[in-house]
N, C-alpha and C. Protein backbone atom coordinates (compact mmCIF):
# COMPACT_ATOMS: atom_id res chain seq x y z
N UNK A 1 0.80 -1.17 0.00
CA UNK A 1 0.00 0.00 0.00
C UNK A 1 0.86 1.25 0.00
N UNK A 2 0.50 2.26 -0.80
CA UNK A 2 1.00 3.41 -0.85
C UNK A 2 0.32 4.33 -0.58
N UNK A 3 0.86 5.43 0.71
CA UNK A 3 0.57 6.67 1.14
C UNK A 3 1.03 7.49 1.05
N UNK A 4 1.64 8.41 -0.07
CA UNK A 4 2.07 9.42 -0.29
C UNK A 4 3.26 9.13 -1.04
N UNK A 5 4.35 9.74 -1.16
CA UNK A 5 5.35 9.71 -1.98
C UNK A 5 6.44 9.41 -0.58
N UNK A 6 7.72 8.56 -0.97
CA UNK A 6 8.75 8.25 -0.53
C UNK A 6 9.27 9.76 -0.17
N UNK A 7 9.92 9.16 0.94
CA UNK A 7 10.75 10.30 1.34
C UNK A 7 11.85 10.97 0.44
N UNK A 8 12.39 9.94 -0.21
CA UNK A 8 13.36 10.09 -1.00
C UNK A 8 12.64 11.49 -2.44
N UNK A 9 12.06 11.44 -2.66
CA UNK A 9 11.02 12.07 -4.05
C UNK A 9 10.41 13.57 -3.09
N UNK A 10 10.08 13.23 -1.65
CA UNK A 10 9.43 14.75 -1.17
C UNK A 10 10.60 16.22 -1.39
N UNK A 11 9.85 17.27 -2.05
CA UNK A 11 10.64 18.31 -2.11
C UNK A 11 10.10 19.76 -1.46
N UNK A 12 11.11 20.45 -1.25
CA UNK A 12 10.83 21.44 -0.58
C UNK A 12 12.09 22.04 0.85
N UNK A 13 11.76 23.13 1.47
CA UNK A 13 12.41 23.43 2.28
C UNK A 13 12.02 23.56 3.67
N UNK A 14 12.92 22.85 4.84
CA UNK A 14 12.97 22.73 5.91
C UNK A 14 13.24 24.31 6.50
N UNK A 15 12.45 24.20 7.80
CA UNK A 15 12.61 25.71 8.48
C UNK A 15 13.92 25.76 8.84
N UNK A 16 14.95 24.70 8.96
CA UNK A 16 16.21 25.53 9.15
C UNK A 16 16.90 25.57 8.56
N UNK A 17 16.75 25.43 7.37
CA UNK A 17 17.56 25.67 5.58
C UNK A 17 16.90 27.03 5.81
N UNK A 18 15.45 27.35 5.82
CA UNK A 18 15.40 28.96 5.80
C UNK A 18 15.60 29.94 6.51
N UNK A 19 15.89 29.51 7.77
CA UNK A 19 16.38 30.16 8.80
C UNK A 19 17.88 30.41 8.48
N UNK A 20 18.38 29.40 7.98
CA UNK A 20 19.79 29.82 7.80
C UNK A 20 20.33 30.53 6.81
N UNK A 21 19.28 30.87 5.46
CA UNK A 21 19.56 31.30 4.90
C UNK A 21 19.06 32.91 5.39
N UNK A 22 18.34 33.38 6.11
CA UNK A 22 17.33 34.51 6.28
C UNK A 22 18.93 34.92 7.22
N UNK A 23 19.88 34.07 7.97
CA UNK A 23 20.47 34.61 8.89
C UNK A 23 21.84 35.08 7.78
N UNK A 24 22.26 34.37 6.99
CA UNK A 24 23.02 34.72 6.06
C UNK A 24 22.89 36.09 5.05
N UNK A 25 21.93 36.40 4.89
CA UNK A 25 21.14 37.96 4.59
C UNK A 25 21.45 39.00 5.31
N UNK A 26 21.05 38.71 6.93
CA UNK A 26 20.82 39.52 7.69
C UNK A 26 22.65 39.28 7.69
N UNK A 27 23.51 38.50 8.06
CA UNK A 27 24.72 38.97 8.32
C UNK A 27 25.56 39.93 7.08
N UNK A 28 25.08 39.24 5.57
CA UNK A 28 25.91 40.54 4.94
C UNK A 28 25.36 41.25 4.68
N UNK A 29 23.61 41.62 5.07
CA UNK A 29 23.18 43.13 4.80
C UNK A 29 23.77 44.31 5.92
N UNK A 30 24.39 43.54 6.87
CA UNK A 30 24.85 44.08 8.01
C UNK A 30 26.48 44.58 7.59
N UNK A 31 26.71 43.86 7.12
CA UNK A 31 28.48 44.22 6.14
C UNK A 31 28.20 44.65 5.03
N UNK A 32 27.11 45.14 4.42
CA UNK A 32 27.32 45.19 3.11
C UNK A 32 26.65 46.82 3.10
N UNK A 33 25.60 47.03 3.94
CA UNK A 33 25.05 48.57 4.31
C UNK A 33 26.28 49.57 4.74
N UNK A 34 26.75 49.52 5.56
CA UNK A 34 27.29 50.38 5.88
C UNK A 34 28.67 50.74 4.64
N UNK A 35 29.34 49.91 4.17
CA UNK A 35 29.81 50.08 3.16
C UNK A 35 29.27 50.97 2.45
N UNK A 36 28.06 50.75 1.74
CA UNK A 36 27.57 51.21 0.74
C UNK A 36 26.96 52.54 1.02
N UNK A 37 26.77 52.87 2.29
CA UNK A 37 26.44 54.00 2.41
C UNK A 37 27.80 55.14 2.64
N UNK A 38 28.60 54.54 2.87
CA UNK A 38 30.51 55.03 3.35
C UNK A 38 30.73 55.57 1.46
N UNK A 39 30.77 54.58 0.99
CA UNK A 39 30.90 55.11 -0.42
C UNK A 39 29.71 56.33 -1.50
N UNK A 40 28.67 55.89 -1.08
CA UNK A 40 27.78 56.88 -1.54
C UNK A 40 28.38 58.38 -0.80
N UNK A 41 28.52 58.40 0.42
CA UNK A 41 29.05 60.16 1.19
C UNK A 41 30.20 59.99 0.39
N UNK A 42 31.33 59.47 -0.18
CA UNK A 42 32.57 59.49 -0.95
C UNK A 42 32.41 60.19 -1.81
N UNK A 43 30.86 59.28 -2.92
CA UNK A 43 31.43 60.22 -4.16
C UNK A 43 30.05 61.74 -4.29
N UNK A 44 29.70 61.66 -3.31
CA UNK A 44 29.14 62.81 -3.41
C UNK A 44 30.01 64.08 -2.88
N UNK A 45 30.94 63.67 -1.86
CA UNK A 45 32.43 64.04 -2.03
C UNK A 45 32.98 64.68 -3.13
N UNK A 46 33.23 64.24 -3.54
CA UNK A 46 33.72 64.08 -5.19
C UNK A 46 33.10 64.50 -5.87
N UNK A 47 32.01 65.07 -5.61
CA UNK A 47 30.97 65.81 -6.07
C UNK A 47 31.29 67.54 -5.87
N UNK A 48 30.73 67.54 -4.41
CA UNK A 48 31.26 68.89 -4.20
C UNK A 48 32.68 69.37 -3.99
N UNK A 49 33.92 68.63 -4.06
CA UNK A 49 35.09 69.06 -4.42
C UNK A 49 35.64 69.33 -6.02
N UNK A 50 34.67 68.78 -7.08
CA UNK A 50 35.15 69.27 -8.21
C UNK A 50 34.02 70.54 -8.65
N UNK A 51 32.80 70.14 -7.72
CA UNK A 51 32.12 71.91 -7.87
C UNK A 51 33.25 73.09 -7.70
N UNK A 52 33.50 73.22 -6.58
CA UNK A 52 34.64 74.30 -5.97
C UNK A 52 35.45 74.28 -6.85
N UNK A 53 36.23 73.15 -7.45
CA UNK A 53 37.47 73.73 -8.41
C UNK A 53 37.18 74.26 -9.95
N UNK A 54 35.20 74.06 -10.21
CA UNK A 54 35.11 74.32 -11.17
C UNK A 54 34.30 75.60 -10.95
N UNK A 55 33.85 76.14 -9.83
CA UNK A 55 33.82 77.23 -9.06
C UNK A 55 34.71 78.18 -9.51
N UNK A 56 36.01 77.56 -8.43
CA UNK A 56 37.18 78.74 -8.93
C UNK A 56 38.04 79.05 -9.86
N UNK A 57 37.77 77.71 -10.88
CA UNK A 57 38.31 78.12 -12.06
C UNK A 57 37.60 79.32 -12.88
N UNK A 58 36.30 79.56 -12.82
CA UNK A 58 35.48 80.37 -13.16
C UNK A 58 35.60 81.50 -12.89
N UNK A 59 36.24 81.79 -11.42
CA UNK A 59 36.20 82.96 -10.67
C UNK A 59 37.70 83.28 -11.63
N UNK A 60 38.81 82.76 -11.36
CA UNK A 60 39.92 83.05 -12.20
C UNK A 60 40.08 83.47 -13.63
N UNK A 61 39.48 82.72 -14.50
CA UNK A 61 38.98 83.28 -16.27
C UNK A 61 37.89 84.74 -15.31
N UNK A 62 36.81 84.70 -14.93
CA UNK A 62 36.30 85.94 -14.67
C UNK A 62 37.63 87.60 -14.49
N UNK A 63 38.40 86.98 -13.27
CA UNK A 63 39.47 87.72 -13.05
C UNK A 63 40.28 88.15 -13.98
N UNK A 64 40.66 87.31 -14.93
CA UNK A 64 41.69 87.22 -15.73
C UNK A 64 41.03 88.00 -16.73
N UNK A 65 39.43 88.01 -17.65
CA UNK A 65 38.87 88.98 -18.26
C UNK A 65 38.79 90.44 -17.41
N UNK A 66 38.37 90.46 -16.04
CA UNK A 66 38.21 92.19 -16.05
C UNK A 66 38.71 92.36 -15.34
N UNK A 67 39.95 91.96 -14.69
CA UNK A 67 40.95 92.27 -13.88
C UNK A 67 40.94 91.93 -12.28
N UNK A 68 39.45 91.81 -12.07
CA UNK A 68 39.40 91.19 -10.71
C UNK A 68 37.93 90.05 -10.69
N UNK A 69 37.98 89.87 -9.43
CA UNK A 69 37.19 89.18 -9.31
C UNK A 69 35.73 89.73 -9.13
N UNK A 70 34.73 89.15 -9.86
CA UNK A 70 33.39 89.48 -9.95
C UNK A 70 32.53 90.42 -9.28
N UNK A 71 31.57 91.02 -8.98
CA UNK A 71 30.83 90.63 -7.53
C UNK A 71 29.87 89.15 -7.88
N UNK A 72 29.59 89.04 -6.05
CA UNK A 72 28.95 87.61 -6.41
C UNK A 72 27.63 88.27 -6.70
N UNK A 73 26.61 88.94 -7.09
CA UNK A 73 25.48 89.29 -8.05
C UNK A 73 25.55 88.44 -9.48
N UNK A 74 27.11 88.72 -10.02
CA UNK A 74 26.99 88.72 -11.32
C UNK A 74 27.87 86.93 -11.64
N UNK A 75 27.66 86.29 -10.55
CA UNK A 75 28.49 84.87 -10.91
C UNK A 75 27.03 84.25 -11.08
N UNK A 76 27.31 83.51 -12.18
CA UNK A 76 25.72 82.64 -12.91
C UNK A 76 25.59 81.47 -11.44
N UNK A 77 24.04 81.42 -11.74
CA UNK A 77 23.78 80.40 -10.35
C UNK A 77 24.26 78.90 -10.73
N UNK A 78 24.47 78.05 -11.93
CA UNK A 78 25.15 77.32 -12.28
C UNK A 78 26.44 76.87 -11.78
N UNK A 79 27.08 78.27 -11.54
CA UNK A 79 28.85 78.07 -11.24
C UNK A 79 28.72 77.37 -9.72
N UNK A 80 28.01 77.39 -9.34
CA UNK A 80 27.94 76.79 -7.42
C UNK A 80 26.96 76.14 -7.53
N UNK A 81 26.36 75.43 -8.34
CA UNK A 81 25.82 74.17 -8.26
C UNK A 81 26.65 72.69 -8.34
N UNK A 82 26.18 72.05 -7.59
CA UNK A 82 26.63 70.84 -7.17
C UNK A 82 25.96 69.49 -7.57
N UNK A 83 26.17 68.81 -8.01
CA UNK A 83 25.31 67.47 -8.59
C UNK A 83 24.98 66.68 -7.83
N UNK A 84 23.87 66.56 -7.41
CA UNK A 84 23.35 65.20 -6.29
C UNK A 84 22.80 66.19 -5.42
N UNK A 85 23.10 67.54 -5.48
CA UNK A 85 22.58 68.64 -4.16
C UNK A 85 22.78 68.51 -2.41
N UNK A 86 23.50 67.56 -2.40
CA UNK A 86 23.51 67.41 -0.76
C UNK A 86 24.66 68.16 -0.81
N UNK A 87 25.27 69.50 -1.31
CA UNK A 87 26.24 70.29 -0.69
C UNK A 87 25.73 71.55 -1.64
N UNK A 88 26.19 73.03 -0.28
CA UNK A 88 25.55 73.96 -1.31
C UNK A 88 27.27 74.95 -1.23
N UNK A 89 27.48 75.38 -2.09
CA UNK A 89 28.50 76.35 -2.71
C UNK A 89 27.77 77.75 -2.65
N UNK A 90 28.73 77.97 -1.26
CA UNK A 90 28.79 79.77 -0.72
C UNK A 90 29.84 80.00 -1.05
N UNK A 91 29.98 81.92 -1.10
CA UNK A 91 31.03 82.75 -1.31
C UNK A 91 31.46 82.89 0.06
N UNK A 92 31.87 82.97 0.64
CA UNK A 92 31.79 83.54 2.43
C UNK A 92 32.35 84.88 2.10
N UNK A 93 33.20 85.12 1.53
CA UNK A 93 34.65 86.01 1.19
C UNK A 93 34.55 86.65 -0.33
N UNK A 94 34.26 87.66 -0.52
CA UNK A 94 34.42 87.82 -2.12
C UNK A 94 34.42 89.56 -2.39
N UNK A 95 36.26 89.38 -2.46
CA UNK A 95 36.51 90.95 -2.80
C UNK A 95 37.09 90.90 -4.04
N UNK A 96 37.73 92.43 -4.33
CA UNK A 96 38.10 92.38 -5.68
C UNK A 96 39.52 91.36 -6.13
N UNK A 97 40.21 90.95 -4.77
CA UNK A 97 41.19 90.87 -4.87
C UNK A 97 41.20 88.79 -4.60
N UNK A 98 40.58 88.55 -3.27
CA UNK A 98 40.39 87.28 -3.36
C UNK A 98 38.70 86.57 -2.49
N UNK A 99 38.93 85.49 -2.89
CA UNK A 99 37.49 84.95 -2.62
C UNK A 99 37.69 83.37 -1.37
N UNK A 100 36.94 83.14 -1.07
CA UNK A 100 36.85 81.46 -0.59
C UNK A 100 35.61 81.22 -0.94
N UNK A 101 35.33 79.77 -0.97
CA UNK A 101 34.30 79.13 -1.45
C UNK A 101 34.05 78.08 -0.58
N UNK A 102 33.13 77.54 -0.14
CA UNK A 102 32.80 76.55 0.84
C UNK A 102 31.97 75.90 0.43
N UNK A 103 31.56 74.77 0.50
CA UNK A 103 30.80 73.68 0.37
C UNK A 103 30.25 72.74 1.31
N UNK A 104 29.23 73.39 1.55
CA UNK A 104 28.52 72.87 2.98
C UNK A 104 27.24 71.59 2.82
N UNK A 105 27.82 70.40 3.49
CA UNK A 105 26.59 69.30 3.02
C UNK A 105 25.72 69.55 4.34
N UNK A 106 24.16 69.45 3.35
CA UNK A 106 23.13 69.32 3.61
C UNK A 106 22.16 68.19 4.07
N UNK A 107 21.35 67.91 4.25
CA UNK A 107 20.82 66.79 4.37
C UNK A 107 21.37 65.67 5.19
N UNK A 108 21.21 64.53 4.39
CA UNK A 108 21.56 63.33 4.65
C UNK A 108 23.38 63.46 4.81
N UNK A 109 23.93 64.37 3.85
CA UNK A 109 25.12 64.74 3.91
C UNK A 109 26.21 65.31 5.54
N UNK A 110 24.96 65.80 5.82
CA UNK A 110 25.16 66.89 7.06
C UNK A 110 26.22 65.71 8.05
N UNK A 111 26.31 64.78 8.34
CA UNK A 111 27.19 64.27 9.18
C UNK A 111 28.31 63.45 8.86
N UNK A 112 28.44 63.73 7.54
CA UNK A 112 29.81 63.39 6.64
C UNK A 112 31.21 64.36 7.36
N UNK A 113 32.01 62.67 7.82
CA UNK A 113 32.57 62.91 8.61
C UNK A 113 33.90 64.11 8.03
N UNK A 114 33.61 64.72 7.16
CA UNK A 114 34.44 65.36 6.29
C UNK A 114 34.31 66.95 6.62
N UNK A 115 32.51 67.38 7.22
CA UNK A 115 32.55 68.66 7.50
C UNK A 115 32.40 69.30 5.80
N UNK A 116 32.45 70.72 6.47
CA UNK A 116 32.66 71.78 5.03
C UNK A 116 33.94 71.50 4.52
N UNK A 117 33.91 71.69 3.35
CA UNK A 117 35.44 71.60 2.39
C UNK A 117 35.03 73.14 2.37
N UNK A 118 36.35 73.93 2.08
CA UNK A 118 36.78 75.43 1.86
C UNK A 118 38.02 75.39 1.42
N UNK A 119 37.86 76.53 0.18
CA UNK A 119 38.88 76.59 -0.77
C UNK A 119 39.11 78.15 -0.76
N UNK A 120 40.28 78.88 -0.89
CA UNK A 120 41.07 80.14 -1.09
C UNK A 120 41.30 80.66 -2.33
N UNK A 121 41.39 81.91 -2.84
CA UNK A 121 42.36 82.35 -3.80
C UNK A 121 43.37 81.83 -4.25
N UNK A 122 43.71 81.40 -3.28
CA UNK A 122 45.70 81.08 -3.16
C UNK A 122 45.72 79.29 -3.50
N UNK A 123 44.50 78.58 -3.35
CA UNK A 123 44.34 77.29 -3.47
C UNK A 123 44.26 76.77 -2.25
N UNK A 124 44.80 77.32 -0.61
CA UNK A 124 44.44 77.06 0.03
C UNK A 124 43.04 75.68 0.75
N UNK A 125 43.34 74.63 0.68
CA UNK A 125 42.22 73.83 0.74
C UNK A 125 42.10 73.38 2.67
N UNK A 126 40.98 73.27 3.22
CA UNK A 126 40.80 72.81 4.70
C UNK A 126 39.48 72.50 4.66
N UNK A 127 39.14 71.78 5.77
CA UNK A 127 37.98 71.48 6.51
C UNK A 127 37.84 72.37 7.52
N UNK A 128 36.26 72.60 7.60
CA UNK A 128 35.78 72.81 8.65
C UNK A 128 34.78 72.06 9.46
N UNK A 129 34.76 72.61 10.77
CA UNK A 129 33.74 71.69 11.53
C UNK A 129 32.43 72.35 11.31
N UNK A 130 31.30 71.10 11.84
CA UNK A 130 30.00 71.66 11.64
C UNK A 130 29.27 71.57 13.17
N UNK A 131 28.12 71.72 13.15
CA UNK A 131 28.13 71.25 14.55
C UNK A 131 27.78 69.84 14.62
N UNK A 132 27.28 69.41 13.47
CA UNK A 132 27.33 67.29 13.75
C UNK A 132 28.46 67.26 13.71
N UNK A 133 29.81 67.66 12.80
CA UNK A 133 30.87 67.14 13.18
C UNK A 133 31.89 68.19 13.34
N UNK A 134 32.02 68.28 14.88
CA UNK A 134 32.95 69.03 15.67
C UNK A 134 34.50 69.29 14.76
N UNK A 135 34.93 67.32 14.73
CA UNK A 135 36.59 67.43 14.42
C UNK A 135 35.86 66.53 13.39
N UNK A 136 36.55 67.51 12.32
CA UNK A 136 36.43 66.84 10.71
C UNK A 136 38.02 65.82 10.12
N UNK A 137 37.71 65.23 9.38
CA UNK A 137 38.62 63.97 9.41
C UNK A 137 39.85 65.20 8.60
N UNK A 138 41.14 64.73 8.45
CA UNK A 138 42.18 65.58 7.81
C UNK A 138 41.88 65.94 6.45
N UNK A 139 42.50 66.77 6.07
CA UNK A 139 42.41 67.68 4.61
C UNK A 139 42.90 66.27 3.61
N UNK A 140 43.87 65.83 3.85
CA UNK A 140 44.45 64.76 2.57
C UNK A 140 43.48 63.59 2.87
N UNK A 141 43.08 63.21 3.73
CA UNK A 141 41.72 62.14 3.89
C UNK A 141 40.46 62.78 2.84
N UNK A 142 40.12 64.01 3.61
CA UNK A 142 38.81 64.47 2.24
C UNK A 142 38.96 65.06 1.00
N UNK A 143 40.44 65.42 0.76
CA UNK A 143 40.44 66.04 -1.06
C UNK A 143 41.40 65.18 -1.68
N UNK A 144 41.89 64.14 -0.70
CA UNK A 144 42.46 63.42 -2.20
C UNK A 144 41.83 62.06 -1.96
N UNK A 145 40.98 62.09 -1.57
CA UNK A 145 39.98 60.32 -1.53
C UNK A 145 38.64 60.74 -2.24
């Protein structure tokens, strides 16, 4: 007499094949998140540090046509835009002679352990602190990574 199918022929999955797999998930979504969010603040990084140099290259051809530097009225709102928008490009400083430019993240950005990037006339490059982050990581950590 036959009642069902041999053991050998039954298919399907046992609760601790899925348990073990649900725990295997949870361990590299746990290694694999924070990564991925470490690199996303990177290249948005990389974002607002080639704004600023394409910032002040602008400010320099400006200079170099009328002898000094602009007022900021007349710099197009383009030149301090940033791609992805989680950093906004201020003048803080802007005379005839020299300027700084800062790049302050916003948002989700705001606790990028990097702080404001600020750039000089002179090329001058530093961090500043914000108030999420007091002590910002070193200058060669955030403009050449």
């Amino acid at each position: 007499m036959k009642q069902g199918l041999p053991r050998s022929a039954a298919q399907g999955f046992t609760l601790i094949e899925v348990m073990i797999v649900v725990a295997v998930i949870g361990i590299l979504s746990a290694i694999a998140l924070p990564s991925y969010n470490e690199y996303v603040l990177r290249s948005h990084r990389a974002n607002a540090r080639a704004a600023l140099l394409q910032a002040a290259q602008w400010l320099e051809r400006a200079a170099t046509a009328q002898g000094s530097y602009p007022a900021a009225a007349a710099i197009p709102a383009g030149v301090l835009a940033v791609e992805g928008g989680r950093y906004v490009v201020t003048l803080p400083v802007l005379t005839a002679g020299t300027y700084t430019l800062r790049a302050t993240p916003t948002a989700v950005q705001s606790a990028d352990r990097c702080g404001v990037f600020q750039m000089t006339h002179a090329g001058v490059r530093t961090q500043v602190a914000t108030a999420t982050v007091p002590t910002p990581l070193a200058v060669q950590e955030c403009w050449n990574r």
